[in-house]
N, C-alpha and C. Protein backbone atom coordinates (compact mmCIF):
# COMPACT_ATOMS: atom_id res chain seq x y z
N UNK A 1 -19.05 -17.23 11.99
CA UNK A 1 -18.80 -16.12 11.11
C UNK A 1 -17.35 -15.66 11.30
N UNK A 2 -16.70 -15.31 10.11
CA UNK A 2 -15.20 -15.42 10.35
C UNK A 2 -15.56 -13.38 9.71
N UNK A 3 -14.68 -12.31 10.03
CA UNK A 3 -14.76 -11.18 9.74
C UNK A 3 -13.13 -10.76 9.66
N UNK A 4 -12.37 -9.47 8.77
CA UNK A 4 -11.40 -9.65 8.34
C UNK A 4 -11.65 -7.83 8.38
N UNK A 5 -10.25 -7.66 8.99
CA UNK A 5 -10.28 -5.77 9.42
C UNK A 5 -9.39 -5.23 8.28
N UNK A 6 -9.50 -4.02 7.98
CA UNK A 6 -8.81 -3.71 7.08
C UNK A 6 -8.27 -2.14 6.97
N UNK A 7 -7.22 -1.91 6.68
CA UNK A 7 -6.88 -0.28 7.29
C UNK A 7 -6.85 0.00 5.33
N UNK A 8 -7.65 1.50 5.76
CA UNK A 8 -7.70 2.30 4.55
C UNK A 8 -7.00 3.41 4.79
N UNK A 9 -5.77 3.99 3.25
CA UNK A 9 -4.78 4.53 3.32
C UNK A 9 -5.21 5.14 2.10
N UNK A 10 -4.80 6.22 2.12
CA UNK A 10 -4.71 7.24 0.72
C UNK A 10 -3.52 6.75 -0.12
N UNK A 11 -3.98 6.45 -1.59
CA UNK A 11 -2.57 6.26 -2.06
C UNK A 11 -1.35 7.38 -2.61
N UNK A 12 -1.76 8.26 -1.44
CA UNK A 12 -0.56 9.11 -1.34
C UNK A 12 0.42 9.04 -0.85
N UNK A 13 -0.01 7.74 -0.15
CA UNK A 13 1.43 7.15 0.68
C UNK A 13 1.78 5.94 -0.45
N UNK A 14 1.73 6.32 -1.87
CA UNK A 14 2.35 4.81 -2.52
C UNK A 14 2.99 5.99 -3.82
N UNK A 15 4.48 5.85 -4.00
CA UNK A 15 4.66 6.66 -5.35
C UNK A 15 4.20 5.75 -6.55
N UNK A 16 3.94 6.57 -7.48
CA UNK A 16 3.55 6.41 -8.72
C UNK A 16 4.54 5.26 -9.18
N UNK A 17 6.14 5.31 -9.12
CA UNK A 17 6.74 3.85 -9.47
C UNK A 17 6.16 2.83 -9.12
N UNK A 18 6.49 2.67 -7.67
CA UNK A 18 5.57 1.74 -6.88
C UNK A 18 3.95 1.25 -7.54
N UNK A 19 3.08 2.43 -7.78
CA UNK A 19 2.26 2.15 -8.07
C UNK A 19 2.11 1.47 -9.80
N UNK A 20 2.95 2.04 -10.29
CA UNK A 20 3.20 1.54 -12.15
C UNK A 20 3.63 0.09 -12.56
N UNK A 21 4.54 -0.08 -11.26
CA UNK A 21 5.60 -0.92 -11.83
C UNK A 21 5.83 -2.41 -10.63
N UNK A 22 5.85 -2.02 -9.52
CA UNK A 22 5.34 -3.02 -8.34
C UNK A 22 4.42 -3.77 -7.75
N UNK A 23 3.66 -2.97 -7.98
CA UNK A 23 2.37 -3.34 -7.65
C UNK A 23 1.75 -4.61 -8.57
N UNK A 24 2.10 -4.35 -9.91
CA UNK A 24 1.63 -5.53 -10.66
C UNK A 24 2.41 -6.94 -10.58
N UNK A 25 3.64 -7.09 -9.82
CA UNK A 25 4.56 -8.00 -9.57
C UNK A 25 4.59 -8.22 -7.94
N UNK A 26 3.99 -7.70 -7.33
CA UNK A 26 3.49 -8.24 -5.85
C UNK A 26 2.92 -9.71 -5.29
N UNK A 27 4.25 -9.81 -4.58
CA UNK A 27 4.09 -11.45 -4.44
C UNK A 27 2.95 -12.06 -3.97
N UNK A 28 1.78 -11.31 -3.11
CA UNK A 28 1.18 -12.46 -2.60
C UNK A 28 0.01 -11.32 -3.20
N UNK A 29 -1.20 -11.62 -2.46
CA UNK A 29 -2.59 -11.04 -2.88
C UNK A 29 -2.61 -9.91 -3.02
N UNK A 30 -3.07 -9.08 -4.05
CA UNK A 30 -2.90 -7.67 -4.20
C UNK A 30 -3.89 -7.53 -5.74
N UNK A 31 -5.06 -6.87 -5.75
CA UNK A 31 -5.94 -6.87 -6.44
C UNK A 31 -6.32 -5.65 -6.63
N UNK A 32 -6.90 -5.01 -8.06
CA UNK A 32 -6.96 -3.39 -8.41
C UNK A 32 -8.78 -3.12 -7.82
N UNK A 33 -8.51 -2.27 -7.31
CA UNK A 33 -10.19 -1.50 -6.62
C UNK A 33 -10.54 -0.39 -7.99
N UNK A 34 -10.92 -1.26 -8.76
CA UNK A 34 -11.20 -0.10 -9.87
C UNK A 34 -10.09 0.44 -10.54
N UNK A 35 -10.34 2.00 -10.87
CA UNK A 35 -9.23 2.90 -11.51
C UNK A 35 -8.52 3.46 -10.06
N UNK A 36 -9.48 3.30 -9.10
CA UNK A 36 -8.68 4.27 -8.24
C UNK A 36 -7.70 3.76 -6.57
N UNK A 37 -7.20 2.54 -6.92
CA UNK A 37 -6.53 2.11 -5.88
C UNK A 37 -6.21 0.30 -5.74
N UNK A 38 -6.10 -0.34 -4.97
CA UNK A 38 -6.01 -1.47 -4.41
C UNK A 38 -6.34 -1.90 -3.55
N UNK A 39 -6.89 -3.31 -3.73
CA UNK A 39 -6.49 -4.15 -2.30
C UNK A 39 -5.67 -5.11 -2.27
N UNK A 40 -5.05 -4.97 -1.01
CA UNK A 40 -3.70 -5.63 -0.84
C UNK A 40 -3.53 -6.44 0.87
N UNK A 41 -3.14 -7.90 0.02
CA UNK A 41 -2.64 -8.52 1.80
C UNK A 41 -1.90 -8.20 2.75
N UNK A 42 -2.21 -8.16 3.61
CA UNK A 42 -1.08 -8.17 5.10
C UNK A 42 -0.13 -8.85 5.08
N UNK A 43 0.93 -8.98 4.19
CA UNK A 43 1.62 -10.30 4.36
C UNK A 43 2.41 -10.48 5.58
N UNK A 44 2.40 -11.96 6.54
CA UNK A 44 3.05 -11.69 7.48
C UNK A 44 4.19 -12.64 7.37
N UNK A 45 4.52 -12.81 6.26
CA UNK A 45 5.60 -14.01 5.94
C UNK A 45 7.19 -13.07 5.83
N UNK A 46 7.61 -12.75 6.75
CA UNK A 46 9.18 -12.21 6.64
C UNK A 46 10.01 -12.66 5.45
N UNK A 47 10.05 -13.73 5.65
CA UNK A 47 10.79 -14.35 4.37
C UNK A 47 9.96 -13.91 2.59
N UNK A 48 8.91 -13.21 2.59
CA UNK A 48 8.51 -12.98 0.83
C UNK A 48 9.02 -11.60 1.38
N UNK A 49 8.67 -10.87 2.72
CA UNK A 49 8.47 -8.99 2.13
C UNK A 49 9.87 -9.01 2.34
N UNK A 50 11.37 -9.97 2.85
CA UNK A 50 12.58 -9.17 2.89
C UNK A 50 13.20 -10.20 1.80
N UNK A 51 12.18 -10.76 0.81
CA UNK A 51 13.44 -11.24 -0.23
C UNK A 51 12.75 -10.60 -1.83
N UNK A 52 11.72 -9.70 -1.54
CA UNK A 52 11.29 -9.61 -2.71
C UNK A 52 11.46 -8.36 -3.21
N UNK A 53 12.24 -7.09 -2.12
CA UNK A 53 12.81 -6.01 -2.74
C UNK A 53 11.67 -4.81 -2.64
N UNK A 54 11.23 -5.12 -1.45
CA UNK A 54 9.76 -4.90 -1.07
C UNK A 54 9.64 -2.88 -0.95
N UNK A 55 9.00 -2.19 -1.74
CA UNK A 55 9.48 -0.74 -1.20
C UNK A 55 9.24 -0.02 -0.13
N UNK A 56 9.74 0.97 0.66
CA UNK A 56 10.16 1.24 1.95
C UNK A 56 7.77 1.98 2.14
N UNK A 57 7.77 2.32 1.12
CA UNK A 57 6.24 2.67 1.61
C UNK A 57 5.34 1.35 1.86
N UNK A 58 5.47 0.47 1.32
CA UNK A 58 4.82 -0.97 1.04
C UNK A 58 5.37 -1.54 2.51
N UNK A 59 6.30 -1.83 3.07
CA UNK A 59 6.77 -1.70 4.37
C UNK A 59 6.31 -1.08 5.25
N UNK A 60 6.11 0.15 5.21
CA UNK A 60 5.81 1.09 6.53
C UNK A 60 4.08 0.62 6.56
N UNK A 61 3.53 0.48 5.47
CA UNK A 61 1.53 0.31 5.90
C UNK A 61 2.19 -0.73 6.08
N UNK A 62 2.39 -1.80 5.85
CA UNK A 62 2.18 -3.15 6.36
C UNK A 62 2.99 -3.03 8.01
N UNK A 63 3.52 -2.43 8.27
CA UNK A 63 3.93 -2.18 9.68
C UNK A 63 2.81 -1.40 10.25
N UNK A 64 2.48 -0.39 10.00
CA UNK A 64 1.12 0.07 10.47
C UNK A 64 0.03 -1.07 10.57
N UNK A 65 -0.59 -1.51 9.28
CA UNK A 65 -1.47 -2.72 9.46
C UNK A 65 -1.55 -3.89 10.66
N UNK A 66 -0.23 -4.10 10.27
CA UNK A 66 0.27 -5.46 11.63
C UNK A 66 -0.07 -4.77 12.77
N UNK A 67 0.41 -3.39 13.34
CA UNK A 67 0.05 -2.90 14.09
C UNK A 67 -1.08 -2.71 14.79
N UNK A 68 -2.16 -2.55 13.89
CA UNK A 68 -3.29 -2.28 13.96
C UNK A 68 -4.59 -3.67 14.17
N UNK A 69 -3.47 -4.51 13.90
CA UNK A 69 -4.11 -6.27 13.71
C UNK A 69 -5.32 -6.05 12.38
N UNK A 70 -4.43 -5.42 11.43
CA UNK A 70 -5.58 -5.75 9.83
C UNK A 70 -4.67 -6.56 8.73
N UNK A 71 -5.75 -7.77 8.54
CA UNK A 71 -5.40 -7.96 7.46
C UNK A 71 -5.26 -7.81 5.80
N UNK A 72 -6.27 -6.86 5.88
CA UNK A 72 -5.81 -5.81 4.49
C UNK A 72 -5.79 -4.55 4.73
N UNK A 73 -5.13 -4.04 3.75
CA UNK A 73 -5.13 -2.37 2.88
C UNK A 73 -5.41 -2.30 2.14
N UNK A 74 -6.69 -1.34 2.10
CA UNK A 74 -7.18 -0.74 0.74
C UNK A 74 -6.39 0.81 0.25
N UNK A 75 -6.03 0.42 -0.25
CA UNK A 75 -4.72 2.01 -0.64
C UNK A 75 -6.25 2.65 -1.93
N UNK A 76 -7.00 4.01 -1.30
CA UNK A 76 -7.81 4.60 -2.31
C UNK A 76 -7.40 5.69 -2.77
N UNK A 77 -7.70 6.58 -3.88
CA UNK A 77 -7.45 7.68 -3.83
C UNK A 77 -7.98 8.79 -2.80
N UNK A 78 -9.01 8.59 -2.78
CA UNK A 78 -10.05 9.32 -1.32
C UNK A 78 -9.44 8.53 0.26
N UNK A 79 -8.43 7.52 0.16
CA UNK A 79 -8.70 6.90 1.48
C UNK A 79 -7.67 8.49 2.65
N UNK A 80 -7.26 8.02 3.83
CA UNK A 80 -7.13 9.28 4.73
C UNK A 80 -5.68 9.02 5.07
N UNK A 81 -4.98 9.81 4.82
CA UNK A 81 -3.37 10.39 4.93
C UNK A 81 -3.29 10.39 6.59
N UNK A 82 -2.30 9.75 6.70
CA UNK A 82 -1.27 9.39 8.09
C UNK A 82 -0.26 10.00 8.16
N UNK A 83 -0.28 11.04 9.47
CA UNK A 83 1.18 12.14 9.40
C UNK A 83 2.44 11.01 9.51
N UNK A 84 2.75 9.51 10.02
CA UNK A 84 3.64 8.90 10.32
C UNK A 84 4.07 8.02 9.13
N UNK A 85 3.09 7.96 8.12
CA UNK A 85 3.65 7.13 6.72
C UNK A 85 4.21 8.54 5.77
N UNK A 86 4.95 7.92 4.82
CA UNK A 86 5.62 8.80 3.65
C UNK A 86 4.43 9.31 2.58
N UNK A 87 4.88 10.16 2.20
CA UNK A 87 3.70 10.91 1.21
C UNK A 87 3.80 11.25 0.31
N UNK A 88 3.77 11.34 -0.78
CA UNK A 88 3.89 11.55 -2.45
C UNK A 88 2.99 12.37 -3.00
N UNK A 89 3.21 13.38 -3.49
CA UNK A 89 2.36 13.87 -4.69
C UNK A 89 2.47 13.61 -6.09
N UNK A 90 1.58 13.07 -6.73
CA UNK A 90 1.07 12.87 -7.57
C UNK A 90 0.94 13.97 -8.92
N UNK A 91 1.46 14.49 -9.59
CA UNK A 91 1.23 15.66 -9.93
C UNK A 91 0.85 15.55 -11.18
N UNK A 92 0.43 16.57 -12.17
CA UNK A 92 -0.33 16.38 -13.30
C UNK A 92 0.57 16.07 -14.39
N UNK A 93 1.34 15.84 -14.45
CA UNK A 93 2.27 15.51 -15.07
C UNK A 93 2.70 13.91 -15.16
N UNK A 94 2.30 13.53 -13.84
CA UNK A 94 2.01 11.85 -13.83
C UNK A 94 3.32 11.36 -12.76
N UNK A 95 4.40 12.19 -12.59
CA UNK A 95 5.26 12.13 -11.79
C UNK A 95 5.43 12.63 -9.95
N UNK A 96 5.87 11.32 -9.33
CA UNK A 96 5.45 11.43 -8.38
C UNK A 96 6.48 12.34 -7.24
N UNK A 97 6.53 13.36 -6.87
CA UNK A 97 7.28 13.62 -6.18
C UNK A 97 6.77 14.06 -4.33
N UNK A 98 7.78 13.51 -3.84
CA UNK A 98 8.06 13.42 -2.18
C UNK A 98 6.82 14.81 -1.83
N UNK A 99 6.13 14.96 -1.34
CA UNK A 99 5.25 15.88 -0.30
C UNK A 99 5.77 17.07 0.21
């Protein structure tokens, strides 16, 4: 039996660009959890996350993750906010600004 760990993150640590516009051009595995988030690989290939323009939040979980020895992130809307990652609000307006 092979089993696969996975750190869950609020996607309050992902801005709305990121989330609009990156996310759908993400080089390696990265798949929509519904309306309300993603799942996304651990990538541990240096060479895709420092040639692909990778953003500084998309960086910091995958440094957390590695950390943590998971190979995915589920970024939810319900998932649980980390005082050490960056944070975004989301606001009704659709624009994401800094916490």
């Amino acid at each position: 039996m092979e089993l696969a760990t996975m750190l869950v993150l609020s996607t309050a640590h992902m801005s709305m660009t990121t989330a609009g516009d990156w996310i759908a051009r993400c080089p390696w595995a990265c798949f929509e959890k519904g309306d309300y988030g993603w799942f996304m690989y651990v990538c541990d290939d240096a060479s895709i996350t420092e040639a692909h323009d990778i953003p500084l939040e998309i960086r910091s979980a995958i440094h957390v993750a590695r950390r943590e020895r998971c190979e995915w992130i589920m970024w939810d809307c319900d998932g649980p906010i980390l005082d050490e990652l960056p944070e975004y609000d989301w606001d009704t307006a659709g624009v994401m600004v800094p916490a």
